[in-house]
Protein backbone atom coordinates (compact mmCIF):
# COMPACT_ATOMS: atom_id res chain seq x y z
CA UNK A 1 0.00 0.00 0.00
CA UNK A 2 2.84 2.23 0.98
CA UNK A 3 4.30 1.32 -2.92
CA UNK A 4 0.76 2.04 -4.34
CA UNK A 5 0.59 5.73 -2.98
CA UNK A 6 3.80 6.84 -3.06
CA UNK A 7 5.49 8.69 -5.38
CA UNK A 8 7.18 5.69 -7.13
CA UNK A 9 3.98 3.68 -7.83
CA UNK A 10 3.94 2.06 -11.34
CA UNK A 11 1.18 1.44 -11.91
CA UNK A 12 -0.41 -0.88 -14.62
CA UNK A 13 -2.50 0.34 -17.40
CA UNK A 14 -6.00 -1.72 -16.55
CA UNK A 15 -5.57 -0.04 -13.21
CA UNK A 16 -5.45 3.23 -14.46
CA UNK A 17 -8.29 3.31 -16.50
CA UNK A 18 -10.25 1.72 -13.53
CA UNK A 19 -9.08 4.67 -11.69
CA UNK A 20 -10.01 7.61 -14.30
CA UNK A 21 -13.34 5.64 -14.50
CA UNK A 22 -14.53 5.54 -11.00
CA UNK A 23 -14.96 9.01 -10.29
CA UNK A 24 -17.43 9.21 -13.26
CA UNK A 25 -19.02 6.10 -11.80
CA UNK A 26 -18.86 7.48 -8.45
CA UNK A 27 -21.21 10.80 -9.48
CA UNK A 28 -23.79 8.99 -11.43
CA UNK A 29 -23.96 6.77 -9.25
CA UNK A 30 -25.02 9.48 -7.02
CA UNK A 31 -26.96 11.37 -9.06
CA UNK A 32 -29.08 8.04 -9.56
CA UNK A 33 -29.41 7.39 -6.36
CA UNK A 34 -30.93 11.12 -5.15
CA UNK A 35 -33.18 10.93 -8.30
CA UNK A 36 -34.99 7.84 -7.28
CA UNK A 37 -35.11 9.14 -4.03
CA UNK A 38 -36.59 12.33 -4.83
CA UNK A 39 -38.99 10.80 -7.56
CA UNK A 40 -40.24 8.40 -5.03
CA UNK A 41 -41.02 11.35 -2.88
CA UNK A 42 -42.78 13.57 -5.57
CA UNK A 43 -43.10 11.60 -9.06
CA UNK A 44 -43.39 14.66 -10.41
CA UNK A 45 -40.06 16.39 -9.50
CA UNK A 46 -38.20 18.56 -12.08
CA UNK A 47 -35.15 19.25 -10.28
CA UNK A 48 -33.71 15.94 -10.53
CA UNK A 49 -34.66 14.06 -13.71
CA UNK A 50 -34.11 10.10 -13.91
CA UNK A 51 -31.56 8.63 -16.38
CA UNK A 52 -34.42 7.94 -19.23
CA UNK A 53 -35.59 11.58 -19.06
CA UNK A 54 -32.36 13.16 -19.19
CA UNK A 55 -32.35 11.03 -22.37
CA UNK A 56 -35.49 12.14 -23.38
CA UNK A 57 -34.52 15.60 -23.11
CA UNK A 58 -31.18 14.67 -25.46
CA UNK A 59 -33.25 13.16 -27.87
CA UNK A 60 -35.52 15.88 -28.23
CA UNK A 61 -33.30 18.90 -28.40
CA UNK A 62 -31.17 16.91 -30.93
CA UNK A 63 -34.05 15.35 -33.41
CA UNK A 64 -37.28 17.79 -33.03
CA UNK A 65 -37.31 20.57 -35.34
CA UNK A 66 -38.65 24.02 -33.49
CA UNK A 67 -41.14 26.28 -35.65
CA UNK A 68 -39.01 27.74 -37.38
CA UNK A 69 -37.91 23.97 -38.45
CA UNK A 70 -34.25 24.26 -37.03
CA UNK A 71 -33.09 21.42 -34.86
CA UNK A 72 -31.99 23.26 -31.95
CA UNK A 73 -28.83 21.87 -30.24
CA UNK A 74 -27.32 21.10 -33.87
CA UNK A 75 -28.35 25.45 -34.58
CA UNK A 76 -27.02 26.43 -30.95
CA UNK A 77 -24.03 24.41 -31.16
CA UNK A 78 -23.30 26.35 -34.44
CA UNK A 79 -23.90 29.42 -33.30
CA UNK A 80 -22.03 29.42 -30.49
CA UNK A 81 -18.98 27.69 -31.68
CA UNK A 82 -18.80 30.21 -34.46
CA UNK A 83 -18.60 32.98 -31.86
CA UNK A 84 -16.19 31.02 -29.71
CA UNK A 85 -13.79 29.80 -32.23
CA UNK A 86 -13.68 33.84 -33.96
CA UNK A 87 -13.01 35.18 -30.02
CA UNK A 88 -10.22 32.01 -29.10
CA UNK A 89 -8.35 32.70 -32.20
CA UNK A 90 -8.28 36.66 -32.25
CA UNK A 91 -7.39 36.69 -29.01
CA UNK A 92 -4.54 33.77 -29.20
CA UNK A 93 -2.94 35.72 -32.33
CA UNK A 94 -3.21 38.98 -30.65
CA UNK A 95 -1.83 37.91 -26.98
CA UNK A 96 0.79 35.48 -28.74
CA UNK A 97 2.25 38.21 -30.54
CA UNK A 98 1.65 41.08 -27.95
CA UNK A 99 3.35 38.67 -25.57
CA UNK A 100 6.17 37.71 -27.79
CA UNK A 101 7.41 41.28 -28.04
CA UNK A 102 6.83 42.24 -24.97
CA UNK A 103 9.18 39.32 -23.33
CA UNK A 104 11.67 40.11 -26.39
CA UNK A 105 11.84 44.04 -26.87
CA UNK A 106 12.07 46.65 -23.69
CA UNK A 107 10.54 49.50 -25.58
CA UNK A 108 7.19 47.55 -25.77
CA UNK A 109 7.66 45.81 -22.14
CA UNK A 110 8.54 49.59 -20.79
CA UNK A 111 5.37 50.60 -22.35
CA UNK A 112 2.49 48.18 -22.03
CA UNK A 113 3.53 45.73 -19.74
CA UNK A 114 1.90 47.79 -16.51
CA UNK A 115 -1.01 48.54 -19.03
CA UNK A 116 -1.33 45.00 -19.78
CA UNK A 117 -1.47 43.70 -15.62
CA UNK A 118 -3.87 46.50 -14.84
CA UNK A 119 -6.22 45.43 -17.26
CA UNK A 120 -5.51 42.14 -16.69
CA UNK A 121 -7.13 43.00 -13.34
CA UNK A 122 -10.57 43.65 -14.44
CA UNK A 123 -13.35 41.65 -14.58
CA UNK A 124 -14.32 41.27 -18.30
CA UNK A 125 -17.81 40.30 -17.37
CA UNK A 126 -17.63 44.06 -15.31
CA UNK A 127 -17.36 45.19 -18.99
CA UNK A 128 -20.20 43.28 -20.79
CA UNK A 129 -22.73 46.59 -20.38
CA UNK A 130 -19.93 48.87 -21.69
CA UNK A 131 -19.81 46.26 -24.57
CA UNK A 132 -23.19 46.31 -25.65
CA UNK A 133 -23.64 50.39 -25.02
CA UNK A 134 -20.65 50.82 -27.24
CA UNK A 135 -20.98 47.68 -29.11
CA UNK A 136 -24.36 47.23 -29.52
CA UNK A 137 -26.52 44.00 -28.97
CA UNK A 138 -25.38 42.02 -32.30
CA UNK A 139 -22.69 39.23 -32.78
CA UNK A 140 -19.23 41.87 -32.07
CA UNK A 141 -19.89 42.35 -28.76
CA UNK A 142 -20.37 38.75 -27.77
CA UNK A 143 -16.73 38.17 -29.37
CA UNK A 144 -15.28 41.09 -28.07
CA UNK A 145 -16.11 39.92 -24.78
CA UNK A 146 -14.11 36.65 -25.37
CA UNK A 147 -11.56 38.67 -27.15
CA UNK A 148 -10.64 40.97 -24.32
CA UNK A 149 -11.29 38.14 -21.42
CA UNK A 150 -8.81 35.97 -22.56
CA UNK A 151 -6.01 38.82 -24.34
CA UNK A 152 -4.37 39.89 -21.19
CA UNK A 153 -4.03 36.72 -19.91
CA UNK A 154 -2.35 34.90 -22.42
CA UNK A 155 -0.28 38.00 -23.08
CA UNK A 156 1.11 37.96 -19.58
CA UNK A 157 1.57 34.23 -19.90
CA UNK A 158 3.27 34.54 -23.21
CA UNK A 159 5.68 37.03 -21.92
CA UNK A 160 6.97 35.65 -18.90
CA UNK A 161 7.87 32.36 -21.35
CA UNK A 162 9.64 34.63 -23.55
CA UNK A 163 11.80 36.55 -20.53
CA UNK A 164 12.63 32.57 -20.03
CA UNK A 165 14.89 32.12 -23.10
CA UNK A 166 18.62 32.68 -22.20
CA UNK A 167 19.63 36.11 -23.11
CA UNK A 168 23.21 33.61 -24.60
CA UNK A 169 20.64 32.48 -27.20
CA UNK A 170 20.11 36.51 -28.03
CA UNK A 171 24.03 36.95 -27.85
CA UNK A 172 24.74 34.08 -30.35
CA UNK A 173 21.75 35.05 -33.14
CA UNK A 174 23.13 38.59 -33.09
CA UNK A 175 26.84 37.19 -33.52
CA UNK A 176 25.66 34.99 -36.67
CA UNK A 177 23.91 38.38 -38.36
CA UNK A 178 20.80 37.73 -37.26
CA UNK A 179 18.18 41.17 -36.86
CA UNK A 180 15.92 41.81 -34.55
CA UNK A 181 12.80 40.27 -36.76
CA UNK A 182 14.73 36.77 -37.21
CA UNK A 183 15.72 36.63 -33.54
CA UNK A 184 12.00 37.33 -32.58
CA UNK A 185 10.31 34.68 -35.05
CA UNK A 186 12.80 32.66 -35.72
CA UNK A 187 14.46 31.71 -32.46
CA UNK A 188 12.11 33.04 -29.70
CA UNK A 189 8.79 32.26 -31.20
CA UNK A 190 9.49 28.42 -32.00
CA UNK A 191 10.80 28.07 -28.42
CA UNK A 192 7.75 29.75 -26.41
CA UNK A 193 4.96 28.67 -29.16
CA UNK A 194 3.49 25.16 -27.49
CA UNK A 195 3.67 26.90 -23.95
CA UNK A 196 1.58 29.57 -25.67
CA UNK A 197 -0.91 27.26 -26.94
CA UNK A 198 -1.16 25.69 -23.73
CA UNK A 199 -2.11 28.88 -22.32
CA UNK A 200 -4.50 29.10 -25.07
CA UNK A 201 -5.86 25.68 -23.78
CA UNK A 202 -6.32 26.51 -20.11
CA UNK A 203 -8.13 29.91 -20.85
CA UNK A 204 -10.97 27.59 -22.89
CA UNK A 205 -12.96 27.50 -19.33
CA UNK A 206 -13.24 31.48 -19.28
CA UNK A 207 -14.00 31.74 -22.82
CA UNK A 208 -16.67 29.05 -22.67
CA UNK A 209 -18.06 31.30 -19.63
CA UNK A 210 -17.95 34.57 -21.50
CA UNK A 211 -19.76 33.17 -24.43
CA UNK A 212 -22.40 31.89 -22.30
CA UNK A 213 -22.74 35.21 -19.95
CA UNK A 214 -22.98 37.25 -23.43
CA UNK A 215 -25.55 34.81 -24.46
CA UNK A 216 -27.95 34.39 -21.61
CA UNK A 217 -28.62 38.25 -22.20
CA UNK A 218 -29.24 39.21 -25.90
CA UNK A 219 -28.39 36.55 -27.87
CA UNK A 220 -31.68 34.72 -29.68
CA UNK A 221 -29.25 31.44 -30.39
CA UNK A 222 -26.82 29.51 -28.73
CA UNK A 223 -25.97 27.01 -26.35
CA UNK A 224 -26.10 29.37 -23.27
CA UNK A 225 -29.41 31.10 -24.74
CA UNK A 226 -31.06 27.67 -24.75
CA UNK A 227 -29.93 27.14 -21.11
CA UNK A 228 -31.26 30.30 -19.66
CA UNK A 229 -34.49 30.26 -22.05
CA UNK A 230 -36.00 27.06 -20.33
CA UNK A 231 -34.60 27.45 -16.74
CA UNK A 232 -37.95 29.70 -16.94
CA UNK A 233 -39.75 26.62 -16.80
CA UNK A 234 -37.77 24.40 -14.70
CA UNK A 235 -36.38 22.24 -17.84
CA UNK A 236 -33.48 20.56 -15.70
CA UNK A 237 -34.21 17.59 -18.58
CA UNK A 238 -32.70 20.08 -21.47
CA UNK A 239 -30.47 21.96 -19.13
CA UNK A 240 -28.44 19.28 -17.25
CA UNK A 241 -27.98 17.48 -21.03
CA UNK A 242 -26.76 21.30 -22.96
CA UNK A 243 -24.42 21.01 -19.71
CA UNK A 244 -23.18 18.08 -20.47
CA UNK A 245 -22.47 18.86 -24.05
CA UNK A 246 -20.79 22.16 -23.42
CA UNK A 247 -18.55 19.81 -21.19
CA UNK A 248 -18.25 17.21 -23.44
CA UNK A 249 -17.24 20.64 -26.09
CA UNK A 250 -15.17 22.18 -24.61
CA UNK A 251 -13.13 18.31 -23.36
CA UNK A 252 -13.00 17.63 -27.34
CA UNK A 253 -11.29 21.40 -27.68
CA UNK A 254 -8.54 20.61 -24.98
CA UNK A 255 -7.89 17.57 -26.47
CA UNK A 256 -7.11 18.91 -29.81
CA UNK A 257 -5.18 21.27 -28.46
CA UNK A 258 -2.57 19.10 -26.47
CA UNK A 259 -2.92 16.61 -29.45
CA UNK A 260 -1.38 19.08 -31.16
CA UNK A 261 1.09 20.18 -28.84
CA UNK A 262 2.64 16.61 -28.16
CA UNK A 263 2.62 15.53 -31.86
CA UNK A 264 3.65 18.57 -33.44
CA UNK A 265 6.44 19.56 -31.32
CA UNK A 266 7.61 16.45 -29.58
CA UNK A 267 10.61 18.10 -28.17
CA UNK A 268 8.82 20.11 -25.71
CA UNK A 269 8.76 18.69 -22.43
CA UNK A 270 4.99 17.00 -21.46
């Protein structure tokens, strides 16, 4: 037991997918349990649904048309990955490359780095009125709210990996006639660019979030628009499901993303 927790345990592959399985397990398990006991109770709960009406609820959102004919999960899920995939990669260029010279050349750092924390600082979601006010209610706003929650972060993050690189590496470019351009994309850039995507990758969660805070208020489609349309009426048997497949989203997204990492730049230590 002592070998089995400590630090040293090897342990064998059936075991560890028994392991990443039985927290799953664990929660539904759960779940199933307080549903039957709360449907035994009141057959008519809505807070809990059972298994089959969670799958109802699936099947439903994912096969009935709506008036206007549209299936809706298939119409949200396009609608809001559209918004989130324009907001993720704006703002991974933009903070990549803001970061990158900011780590690399002092007149930028001495300018916008103290810019940069303060407005790290501030809530985005504090700025979703100012948004729409300036913005107006329409598709911009929603991505500029991605756009400038996830910016200062992974500028930050991509700046501290570039003040990381050996200043010898900087000496020895310069001494084979390298310029300033080639030192920056050529030998900095290739270095810090998985860590970069990484932060990319961990700043998924807040985008996800600002997408569905944008959406719950003026958007007429979309995945958090669905959610907050039927809590009105209690629907726990669409909203626990949308839930689910946000999740089960935004999972597929990470995984691409360190998929891509690991294969396309091997060297980079996992």
């Amino acid at each position: 037991m002592k070998n089995f927790f400590g630090i040293y345990a090897r342990l064998p592959r059936w075991l560890k997918i028994v392991l990443t399985v039985l927290p799953f397990a664990f929660l539904i398990a759960v779940y199933i349990s307080v549903a039957g006991q709360r449907h035994q109770e009141n057959p008519d709960d809505k807070v809990t649904p059972t298994l089959r009406q969670l799958a109802e609820g699936f099947h439903r959102a994912a096969t009935a048309p709506d008036r206007s004919g549209k299936i809706i999960l298939w119409s949200d899920t396009v609608v809001s990955l559209r918004r989130l995939t324009i907001g993720v990669l704006l703002a991974a260029v933009v903070g990549i490359l803001f970061g990158l010279h900011l780590g690399v050349m002092p007149f930028f750092e001495a300018t916008f780095l103290r810019f940069v924390t303060f407005f790290d600082k501030i809530p985005a979601l504090a700025l979703l009125p100012i948004l729409f006010i300036a913005l107006g209610l329409d598709e911009t706003a929603k991505v500029a709210l991605i756009f400038i929650g996830m910016v200062p972060t992974i500028t930050l993050d991509t700046y501290l990996r570039a003040k990381e690189i050996p200043q010898e590496q900087f000496v020895k470019a310069f001494t084979l006639g390298a310029s300033d351009f080639e030192v920056t994309y050529k030998v900095v850039l290739p270095q810090i660019f998985p860590k970069a995507l990484d932060s990319v990758r961990l700043n998924l969660k807040g985008a996800w979030l600002f997408l569905i805070a944008a959406e719950s208020i003026t958007a007429t489609e979309g995945l958090g628009y669905r959610i907050f349309l039927v809590r009105r009426y209690l629907a726990m048997d669409t909203i626990i499901p949308y839930v689910l497949w946000i999740a089960l989203l935004a999972f597929l997204m990470d995984f691409v993303l360190r998929w891509w990492v690991k294969k396309g730049y091997r060297w980079v230590e996992q």
